[in-house]
PDB file of N, CA and C in Angstrom:
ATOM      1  N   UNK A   1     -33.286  34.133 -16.841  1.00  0.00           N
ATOM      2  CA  UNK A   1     -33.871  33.194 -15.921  1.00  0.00           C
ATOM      3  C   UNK A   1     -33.567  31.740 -16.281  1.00  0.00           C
ATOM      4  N   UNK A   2     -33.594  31.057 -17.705  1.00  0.00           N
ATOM      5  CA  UNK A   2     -33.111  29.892 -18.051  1.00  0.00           C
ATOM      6  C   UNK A   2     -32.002  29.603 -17.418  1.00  0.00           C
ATOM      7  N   UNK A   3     -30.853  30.038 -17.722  1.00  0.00           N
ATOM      8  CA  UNK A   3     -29.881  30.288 -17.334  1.00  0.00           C
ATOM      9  C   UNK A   3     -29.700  30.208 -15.853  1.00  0.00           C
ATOM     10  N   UNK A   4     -30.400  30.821 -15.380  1.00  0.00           N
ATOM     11  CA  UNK A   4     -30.413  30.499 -13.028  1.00  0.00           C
ATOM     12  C   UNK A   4     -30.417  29.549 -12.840  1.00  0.00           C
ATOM     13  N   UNK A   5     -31.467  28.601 -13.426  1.00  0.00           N
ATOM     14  CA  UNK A   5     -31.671  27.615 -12.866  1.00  0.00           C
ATOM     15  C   UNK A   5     -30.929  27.006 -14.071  1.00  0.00           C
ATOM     16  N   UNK A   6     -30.204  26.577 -15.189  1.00  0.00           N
ATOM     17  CA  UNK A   6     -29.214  25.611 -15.330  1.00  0.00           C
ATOM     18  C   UNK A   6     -27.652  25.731 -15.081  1.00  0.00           C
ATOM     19  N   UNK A   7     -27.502  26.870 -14.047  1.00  0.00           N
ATOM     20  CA  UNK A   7     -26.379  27.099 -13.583  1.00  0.00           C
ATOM     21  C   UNK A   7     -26.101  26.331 -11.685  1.00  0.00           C
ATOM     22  N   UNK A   8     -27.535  27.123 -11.545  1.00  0.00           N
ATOM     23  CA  UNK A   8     -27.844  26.078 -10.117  1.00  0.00           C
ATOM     24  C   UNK A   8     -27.762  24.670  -9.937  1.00  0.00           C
ATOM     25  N   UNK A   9     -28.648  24.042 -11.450  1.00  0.00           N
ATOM     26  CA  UNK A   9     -28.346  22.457 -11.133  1.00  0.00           C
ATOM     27  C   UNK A   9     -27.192  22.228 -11.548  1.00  0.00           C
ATOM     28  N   UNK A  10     -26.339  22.866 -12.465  1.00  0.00           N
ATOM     29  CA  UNK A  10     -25.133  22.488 -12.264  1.00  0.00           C
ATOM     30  C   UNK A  10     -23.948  22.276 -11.393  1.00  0.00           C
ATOM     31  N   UNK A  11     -24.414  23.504 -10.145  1.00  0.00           N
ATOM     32  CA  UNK A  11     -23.391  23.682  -9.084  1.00  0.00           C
ATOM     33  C   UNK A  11     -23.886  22.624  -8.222  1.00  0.00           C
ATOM     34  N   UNK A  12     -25.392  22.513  -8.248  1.00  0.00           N
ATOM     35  CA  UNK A  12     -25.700  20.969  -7.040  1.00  0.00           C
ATOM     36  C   UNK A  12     -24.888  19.687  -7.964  1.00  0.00           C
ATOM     37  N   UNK A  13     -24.825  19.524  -9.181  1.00  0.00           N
ATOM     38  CA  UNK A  13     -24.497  18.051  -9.740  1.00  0.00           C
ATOM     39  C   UNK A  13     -22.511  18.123  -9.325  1.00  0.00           C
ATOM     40  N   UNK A  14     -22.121  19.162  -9.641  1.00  0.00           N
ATOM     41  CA  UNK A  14     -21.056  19.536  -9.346  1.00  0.00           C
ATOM     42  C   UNK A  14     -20.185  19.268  -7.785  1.00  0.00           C
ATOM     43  N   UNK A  15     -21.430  19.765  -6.995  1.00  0.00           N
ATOM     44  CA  UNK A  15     -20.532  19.798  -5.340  1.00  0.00           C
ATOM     45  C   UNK A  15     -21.285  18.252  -4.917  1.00  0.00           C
ATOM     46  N   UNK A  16     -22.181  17.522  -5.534  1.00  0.00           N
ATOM     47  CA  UNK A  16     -22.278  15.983  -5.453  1.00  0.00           C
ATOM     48  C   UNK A  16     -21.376  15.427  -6.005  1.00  0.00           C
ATOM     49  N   UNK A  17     -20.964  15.674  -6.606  1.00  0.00           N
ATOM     50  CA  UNK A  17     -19.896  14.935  -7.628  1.00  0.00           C
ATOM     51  C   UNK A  17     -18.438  15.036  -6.523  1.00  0.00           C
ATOM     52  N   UNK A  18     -18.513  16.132  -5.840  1.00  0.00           N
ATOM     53  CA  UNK A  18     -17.184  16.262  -5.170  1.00  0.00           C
ATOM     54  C   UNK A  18     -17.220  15.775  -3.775  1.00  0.00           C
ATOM     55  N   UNK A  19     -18.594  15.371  -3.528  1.00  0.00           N
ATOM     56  CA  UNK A  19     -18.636  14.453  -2.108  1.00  0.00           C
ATOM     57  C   UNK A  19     -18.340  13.281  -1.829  1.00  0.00           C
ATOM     58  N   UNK A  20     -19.014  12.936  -3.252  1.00  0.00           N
ATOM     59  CA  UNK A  20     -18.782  11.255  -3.744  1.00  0.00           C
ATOM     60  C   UNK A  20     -17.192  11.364  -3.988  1.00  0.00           C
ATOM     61  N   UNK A  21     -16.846  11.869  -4.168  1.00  0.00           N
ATOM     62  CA  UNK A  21     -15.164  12.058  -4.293  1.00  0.00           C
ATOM     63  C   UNK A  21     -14.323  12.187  -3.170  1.00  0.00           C
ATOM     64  N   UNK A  22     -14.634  12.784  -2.684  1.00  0.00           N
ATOM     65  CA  UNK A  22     -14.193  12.711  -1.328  1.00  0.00           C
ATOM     66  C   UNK A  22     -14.445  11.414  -0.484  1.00  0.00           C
ATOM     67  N   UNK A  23     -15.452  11.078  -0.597  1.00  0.00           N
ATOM     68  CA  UNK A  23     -16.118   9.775   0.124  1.00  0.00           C
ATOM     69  C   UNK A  23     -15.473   8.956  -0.250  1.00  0.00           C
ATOM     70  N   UNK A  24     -15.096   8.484  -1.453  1.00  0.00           N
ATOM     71  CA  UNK A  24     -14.456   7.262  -2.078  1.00  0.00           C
ATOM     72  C   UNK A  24     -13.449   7.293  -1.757  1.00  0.00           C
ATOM     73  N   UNK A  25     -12.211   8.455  -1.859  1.00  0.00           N
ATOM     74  CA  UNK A  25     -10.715   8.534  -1.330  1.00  0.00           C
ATOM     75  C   UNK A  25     -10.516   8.284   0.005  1.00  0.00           C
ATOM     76  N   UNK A  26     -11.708   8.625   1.401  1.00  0.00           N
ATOM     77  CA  UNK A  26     -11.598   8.564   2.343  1.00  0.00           C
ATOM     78  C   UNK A  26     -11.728   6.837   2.856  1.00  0.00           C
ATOM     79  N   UNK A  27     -12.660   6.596   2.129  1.00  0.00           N
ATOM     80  CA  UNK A  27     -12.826   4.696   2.114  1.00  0.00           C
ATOM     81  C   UNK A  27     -11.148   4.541   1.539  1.00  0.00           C
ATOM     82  N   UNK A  28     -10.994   4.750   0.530  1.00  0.00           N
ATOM     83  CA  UNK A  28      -9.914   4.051   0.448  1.00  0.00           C
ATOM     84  C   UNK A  28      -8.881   3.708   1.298  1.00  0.00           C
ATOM     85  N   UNK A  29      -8.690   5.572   1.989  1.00  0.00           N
ATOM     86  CA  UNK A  29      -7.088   5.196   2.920  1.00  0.00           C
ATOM     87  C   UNK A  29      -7.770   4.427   3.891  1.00  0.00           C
ATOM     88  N   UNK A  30      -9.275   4.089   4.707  1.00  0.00           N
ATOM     89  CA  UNK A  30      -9.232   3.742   5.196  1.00  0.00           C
ATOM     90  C   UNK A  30      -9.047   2.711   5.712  1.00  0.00           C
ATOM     91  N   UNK A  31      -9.279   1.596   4.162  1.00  0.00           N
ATOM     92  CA  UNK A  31      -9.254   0.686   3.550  1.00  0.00           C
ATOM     93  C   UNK A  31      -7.436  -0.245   3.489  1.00  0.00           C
ATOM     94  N   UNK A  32      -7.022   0.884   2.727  1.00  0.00           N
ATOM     95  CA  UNK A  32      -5.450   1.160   2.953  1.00  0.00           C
ATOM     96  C   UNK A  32      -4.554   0.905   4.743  1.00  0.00           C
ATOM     97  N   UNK A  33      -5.232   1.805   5.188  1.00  0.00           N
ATOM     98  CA  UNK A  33      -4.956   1.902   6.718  1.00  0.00           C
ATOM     99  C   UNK A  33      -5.142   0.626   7.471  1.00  0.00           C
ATOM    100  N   UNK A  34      -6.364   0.098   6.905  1.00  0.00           N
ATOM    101  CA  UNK A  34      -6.224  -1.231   7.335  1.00  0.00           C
ATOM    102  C   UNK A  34      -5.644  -2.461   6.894  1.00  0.00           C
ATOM    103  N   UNK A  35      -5.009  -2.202   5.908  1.00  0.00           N
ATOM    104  CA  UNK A  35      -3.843  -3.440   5.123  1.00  0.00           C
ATOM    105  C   UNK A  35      -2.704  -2.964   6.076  1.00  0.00           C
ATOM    106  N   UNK A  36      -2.438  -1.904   6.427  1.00  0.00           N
ATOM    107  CA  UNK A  36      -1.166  -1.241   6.963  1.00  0.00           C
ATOM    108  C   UNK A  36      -1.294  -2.043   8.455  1.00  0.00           C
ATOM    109  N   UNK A  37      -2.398  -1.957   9.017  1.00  0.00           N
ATOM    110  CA  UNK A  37      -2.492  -2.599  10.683  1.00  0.00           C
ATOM    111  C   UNK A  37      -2.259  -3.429  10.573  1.00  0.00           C
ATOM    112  N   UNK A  38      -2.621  -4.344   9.912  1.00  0.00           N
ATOM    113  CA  UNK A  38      -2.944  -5.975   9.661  1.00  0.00           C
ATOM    114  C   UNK A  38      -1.515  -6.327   9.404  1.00  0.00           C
ATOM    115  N   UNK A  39      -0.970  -5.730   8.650  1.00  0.00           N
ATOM    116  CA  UNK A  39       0.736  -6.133   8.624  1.00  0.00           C
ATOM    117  C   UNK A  39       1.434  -6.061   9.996  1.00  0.00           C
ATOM    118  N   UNK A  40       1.429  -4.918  10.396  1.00  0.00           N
ATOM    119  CA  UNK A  40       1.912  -4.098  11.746  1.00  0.00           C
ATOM    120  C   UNK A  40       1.745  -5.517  12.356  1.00  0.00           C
ATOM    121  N   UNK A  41       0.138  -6.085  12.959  1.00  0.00           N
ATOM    122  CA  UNK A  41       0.052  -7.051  13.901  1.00  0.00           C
ATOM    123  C   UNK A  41       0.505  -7.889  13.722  1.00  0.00           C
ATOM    124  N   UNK A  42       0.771  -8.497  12.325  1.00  0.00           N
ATOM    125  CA  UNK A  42       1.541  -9.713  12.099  1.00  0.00           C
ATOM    126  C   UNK A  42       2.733  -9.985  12.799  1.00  0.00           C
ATOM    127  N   UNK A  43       3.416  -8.690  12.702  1.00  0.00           N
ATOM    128  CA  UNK A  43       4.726  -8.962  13.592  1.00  0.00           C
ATOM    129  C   UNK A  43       4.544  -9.075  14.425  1.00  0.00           C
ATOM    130  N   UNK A  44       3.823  -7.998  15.546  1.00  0.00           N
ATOM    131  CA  UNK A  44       2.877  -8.091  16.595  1.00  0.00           C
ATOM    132  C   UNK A  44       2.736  -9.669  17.369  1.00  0.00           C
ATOM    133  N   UNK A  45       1.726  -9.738  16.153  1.00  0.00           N
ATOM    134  CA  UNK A  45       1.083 -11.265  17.122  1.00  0.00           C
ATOM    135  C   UNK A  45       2.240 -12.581  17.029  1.00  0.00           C
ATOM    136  N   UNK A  46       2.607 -12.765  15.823  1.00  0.00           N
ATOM    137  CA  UNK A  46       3.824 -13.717  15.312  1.00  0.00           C
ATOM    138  C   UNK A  46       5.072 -13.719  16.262  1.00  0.00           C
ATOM    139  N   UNK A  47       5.206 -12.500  16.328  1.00  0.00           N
ATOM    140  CA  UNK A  47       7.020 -12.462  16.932  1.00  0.00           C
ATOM    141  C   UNK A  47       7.498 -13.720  18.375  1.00  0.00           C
ATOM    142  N   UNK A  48       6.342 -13.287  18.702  1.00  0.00           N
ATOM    143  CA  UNK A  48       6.586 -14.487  20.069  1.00  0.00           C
ATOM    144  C   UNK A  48       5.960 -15.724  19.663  1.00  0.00           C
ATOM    145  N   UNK A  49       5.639 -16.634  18.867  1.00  0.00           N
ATOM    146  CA  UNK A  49       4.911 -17.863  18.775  1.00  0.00           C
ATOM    147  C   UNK A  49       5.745 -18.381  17.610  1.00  0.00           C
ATOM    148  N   UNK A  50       6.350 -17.757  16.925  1.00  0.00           N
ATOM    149  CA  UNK A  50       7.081 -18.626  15.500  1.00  0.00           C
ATOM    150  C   UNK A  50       8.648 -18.397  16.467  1.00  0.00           C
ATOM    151  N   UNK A  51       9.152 -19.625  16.006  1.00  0.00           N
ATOM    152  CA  UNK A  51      10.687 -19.700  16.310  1.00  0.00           C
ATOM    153  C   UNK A  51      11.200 -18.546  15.811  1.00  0.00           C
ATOM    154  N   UNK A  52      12.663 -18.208  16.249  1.00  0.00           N
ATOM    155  CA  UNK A  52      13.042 -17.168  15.491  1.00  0.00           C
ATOM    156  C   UNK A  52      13.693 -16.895  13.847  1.00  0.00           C
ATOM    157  N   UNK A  53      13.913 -17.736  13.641  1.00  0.00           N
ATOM    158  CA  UNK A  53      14.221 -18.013  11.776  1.00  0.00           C
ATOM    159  C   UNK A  53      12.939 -18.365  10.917  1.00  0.00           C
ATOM    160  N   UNK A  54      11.571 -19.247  11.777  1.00  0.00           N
ATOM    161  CA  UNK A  54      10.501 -18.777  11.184  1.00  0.00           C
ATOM    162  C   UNK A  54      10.322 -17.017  10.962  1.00  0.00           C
ATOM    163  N   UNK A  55      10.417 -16.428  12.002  1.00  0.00           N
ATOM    164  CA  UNK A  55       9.728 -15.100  12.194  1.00  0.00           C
ATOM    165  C   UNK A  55      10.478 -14.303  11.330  1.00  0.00           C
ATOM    166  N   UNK A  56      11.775 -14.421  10.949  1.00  0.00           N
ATOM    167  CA  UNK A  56      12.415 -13.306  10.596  1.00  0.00           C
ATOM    168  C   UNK A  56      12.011 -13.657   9.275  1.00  0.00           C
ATOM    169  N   UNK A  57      11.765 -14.976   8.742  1.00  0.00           N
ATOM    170  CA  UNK A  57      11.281 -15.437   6.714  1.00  0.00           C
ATOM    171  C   UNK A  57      10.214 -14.621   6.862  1.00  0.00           C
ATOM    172  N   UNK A  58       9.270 -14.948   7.534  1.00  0.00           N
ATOM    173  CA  UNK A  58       7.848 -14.158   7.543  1.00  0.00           C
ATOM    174  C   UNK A  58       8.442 -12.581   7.302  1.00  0.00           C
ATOM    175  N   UNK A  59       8.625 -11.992   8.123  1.00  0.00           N
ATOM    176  CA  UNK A  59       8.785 -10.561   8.397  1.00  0.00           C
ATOM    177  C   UNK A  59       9.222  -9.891   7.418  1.00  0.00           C
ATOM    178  N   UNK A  60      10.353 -10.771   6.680  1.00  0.00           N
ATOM    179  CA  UNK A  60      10.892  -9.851   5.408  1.00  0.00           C
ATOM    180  C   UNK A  60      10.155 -10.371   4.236  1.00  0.00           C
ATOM    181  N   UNK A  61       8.926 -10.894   4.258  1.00  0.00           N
ATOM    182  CA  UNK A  61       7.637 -10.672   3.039  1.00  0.00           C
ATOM    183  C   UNK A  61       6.547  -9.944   3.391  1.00  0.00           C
ATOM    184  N   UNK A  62       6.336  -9.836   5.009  1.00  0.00           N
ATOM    185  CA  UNK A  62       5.065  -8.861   5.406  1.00  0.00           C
ATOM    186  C   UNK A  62       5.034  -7.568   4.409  1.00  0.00           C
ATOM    187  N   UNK A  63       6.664  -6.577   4.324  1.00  0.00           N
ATOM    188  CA  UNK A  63       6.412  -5.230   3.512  1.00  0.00           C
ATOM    189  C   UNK A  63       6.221  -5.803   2.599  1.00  0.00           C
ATOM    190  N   UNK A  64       6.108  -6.822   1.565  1.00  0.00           N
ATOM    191  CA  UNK A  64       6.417  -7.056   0.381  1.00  0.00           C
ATOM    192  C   UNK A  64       4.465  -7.148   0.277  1.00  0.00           C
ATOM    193  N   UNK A  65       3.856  -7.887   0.684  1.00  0.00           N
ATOM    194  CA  UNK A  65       2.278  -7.708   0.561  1.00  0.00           C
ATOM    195  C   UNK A  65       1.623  -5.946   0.212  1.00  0.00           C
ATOM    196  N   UNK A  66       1.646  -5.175   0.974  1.00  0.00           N
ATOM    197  CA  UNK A  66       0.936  -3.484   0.535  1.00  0.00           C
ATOM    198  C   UNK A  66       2.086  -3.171  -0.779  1.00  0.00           C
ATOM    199  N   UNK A  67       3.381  -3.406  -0.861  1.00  0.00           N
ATOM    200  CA  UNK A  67       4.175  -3.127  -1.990  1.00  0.00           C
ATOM    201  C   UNK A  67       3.363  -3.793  -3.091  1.00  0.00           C
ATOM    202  N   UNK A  68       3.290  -5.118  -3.318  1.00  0.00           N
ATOM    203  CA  UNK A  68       2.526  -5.507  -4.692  1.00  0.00           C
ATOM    204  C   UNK A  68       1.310  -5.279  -4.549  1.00  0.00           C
ATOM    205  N   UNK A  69       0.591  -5.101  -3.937  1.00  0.00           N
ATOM    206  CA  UNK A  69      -0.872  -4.527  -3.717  1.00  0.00           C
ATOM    207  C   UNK A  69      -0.848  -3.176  -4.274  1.00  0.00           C
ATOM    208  N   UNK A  70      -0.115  -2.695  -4.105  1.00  0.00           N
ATOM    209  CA  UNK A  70      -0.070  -1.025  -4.500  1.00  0.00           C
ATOM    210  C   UNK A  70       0.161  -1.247  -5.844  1.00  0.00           C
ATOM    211  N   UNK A  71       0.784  -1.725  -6.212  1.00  0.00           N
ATOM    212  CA  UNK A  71       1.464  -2.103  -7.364  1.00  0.00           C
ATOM    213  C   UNK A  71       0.027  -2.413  -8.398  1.00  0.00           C
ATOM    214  N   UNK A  72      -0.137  -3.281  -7.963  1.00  0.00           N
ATOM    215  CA  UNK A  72      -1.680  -4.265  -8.919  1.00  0.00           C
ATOM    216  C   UNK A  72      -2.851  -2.734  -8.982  1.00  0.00           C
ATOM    217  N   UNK A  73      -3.455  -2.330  -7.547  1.00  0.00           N
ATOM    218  CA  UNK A  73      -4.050  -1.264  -7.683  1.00  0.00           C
ATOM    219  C   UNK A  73      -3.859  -0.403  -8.863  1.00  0.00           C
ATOM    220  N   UNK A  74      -2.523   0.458  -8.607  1.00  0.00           N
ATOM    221  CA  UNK A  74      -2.515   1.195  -9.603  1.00  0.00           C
ATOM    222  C   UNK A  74      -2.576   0.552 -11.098  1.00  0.00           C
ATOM    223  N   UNK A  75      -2.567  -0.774 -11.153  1.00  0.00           N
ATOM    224  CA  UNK A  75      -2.667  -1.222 -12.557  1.00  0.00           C
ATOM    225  C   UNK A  75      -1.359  -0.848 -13.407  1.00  0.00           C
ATOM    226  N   UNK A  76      -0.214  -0.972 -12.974  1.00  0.00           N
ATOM    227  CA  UNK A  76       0.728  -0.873 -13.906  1.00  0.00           C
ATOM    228  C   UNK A  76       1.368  -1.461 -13.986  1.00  0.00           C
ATOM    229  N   UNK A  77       1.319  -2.490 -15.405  1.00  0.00           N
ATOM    230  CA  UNK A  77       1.621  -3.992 -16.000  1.00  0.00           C
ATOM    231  C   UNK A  77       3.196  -3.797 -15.885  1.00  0.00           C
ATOM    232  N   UNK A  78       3.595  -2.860 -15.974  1.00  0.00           N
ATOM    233  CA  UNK A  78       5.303  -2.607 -15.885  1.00  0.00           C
ATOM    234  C   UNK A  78       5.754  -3.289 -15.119  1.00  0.00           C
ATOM    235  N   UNK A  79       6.689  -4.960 -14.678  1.00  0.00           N
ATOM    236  CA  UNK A  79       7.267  -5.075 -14.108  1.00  0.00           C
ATOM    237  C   UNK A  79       8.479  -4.514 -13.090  1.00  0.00           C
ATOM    238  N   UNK A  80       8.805  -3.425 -13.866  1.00  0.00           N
ATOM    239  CA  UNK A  80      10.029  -2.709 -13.416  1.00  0.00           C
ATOM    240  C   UNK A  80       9.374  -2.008 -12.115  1.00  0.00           C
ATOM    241  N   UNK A  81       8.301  -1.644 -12.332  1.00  0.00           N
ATOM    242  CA  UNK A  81       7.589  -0.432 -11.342  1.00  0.00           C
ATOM    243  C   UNK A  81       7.597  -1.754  -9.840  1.00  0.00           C
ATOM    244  N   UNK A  82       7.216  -2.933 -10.212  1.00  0.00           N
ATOM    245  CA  UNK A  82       6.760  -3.691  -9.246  1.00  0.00           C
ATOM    246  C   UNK A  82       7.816  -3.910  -8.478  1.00  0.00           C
ATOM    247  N   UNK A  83       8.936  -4.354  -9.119  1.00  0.00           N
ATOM    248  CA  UNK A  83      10.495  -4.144  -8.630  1.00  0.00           C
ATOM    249  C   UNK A  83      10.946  -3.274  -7.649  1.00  0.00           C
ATOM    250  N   UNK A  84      11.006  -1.954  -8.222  1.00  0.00           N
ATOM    251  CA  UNK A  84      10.751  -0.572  -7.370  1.00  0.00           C
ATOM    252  C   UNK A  84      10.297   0.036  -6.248  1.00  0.00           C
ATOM    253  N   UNK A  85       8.999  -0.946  -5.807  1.00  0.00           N
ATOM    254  CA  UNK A  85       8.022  -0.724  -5.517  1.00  0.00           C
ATOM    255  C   UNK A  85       8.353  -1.684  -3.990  1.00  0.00           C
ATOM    256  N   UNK A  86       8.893  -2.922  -4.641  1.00  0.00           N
ATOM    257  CA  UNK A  86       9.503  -3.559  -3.293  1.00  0.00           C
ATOM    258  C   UNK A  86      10.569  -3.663  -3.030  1.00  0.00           C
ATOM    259  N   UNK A  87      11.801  -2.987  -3.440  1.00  0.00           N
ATOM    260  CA  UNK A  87      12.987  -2.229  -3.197  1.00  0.00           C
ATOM    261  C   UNK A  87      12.727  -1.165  -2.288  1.00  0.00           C
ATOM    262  N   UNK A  88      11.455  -0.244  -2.145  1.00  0.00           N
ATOM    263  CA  UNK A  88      11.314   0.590  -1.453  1.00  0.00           C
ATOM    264  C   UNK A  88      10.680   0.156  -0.083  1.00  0.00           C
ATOM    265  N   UNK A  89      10.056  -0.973  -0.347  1.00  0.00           N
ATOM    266  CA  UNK A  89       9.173  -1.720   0.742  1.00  0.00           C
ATOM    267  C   UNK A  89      10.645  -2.130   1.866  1.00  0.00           C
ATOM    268  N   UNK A  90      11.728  -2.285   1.350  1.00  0.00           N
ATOM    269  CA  UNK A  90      12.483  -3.120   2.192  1.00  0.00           C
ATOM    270  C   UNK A  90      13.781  -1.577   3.200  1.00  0.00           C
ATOM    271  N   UNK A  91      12.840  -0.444   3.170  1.00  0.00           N
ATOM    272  CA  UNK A  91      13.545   0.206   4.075  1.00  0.00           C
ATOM    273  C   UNK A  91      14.699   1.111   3.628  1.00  0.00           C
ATOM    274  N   UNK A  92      15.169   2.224   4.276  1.00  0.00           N
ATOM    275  CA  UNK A  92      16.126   3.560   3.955  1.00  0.00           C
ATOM    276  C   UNK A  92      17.295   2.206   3.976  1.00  0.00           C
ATOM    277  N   UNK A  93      17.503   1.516   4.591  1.00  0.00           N
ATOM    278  CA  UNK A  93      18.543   1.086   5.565  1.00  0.00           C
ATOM    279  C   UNK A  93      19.320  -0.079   4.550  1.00  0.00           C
ATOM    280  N   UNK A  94      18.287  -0.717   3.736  1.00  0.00           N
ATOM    281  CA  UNK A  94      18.780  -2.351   3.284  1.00  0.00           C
ATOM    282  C   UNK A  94      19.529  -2.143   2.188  1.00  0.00           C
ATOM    283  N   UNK A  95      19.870  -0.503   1.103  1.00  0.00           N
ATOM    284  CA  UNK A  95      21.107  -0.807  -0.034  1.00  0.00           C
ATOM    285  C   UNK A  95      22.761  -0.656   0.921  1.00  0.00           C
ATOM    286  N   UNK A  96      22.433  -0.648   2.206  1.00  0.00           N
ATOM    287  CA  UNK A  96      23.807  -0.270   2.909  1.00  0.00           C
ATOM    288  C   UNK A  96      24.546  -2.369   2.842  1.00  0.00           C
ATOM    289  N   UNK A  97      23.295  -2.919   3.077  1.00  0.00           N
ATOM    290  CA  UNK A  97      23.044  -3.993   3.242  1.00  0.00           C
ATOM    291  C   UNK A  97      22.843  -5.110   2.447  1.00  0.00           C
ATOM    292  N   UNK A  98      23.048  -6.387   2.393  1.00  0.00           N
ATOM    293  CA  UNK A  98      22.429  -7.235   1.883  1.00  0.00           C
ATOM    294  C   UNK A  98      22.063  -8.007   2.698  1.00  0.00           C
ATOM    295  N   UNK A  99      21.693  -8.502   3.691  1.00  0.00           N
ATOM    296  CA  UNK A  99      21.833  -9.284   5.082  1.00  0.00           C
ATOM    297  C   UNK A  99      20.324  -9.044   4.901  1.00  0.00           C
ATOM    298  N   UNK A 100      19.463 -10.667   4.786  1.00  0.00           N
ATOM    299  CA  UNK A 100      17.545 -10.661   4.912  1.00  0.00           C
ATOM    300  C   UNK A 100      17.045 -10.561   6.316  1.00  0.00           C
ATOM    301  N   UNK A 101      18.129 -10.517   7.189  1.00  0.00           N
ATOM    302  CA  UNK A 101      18.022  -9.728   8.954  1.00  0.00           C
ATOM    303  C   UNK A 101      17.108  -8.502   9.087  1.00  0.00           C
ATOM    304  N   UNK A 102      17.774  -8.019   8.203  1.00  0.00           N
ATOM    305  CA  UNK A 102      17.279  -6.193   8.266  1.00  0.00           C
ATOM    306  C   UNK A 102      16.145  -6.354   7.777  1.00  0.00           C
ATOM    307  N   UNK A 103      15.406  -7.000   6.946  1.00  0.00           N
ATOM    308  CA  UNK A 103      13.957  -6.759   6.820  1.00  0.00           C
ATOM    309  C   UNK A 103      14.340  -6.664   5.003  1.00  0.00           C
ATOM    310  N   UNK A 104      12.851  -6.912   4.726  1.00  0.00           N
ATOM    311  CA  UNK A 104      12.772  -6.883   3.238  1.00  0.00           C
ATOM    312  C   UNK A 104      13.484  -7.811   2.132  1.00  0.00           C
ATOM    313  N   UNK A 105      13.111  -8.224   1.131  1.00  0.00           N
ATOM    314  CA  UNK A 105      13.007  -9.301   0.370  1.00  0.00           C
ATOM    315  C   UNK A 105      14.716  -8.769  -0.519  1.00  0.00           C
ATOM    316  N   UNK A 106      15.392  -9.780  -1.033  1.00  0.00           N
ATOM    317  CA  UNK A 106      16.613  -9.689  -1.501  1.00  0.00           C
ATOM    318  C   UNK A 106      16.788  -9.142  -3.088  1.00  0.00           C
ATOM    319  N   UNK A 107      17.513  -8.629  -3.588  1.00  0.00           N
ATOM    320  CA  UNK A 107      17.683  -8.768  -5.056  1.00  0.00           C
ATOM    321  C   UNK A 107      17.362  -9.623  -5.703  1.00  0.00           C
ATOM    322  N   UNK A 108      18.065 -11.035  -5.280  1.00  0.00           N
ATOM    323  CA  UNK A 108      17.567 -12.218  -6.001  1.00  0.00           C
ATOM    324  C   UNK A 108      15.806 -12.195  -5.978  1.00  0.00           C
ATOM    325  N   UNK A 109      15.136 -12.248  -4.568  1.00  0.00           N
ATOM    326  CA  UNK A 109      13.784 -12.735  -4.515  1.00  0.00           C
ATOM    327  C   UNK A 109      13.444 -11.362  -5.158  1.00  0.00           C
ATOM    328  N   UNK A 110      13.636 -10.582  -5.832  1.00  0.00           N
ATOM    329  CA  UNK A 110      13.016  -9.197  -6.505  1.00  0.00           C
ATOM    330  C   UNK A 110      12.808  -9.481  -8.122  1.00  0.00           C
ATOM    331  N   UNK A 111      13.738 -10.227  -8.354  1.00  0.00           N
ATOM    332  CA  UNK A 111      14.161 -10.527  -9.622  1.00  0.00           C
ATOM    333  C   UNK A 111      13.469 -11.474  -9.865  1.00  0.00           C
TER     334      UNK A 111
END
């Protein structure tokens, strides 16, 4: 009988423990999801009101914001990772490329 009941409060401390877990990851992306819009609109709202050589400087730092954000989040002091991190921000398309047209920040501005 000891035993019932410190197996029971264990399974309640247990499946609380996994709600709050759930709960927190779900805030996050949602959290996440909304750094992701907020970029999206930038182009959005910007594209027609900034000249066009304003818009295109802007545009190829918008990915570069959730890239170092992600970066800082995870907490990893590694420069190299941060590098990486916005090398990937700048698209499948931009090692065909070097042209800051296509979107995403240059070697030089990485470095």
């Amino acid at each position: 009988e000891p035993f019932t009941f410190g197996f029971v409060a264990l399974g309640l401390l247990l499946a609380y423990r996994a709600l709050q877990s759930r709960s927190r990851f779900a805030r996050a992306r949602d959290l996440w999801d909304d750094i992701l819009n907020i970029s999206r609109n930038l182009y959005q709202n910007y594209g027609d009101k900034l000249r066009r050589d304003e818009f295109m400087e802007l545009a190829r730092w918008i990915p570069a914001f959730p890239a170092a954000l992600l970066w800082h989040l995870r907490r990893d002091g590694d420069p190299r990772s941060l590098r990486g991190q916005l090398r990937k921000s700048r698209g499948p398309d931009h090692e065909a490329h070097e042209v800051p047209e296509i979107g995403g920040l240059t070697e030089v501005e990485i470095a």
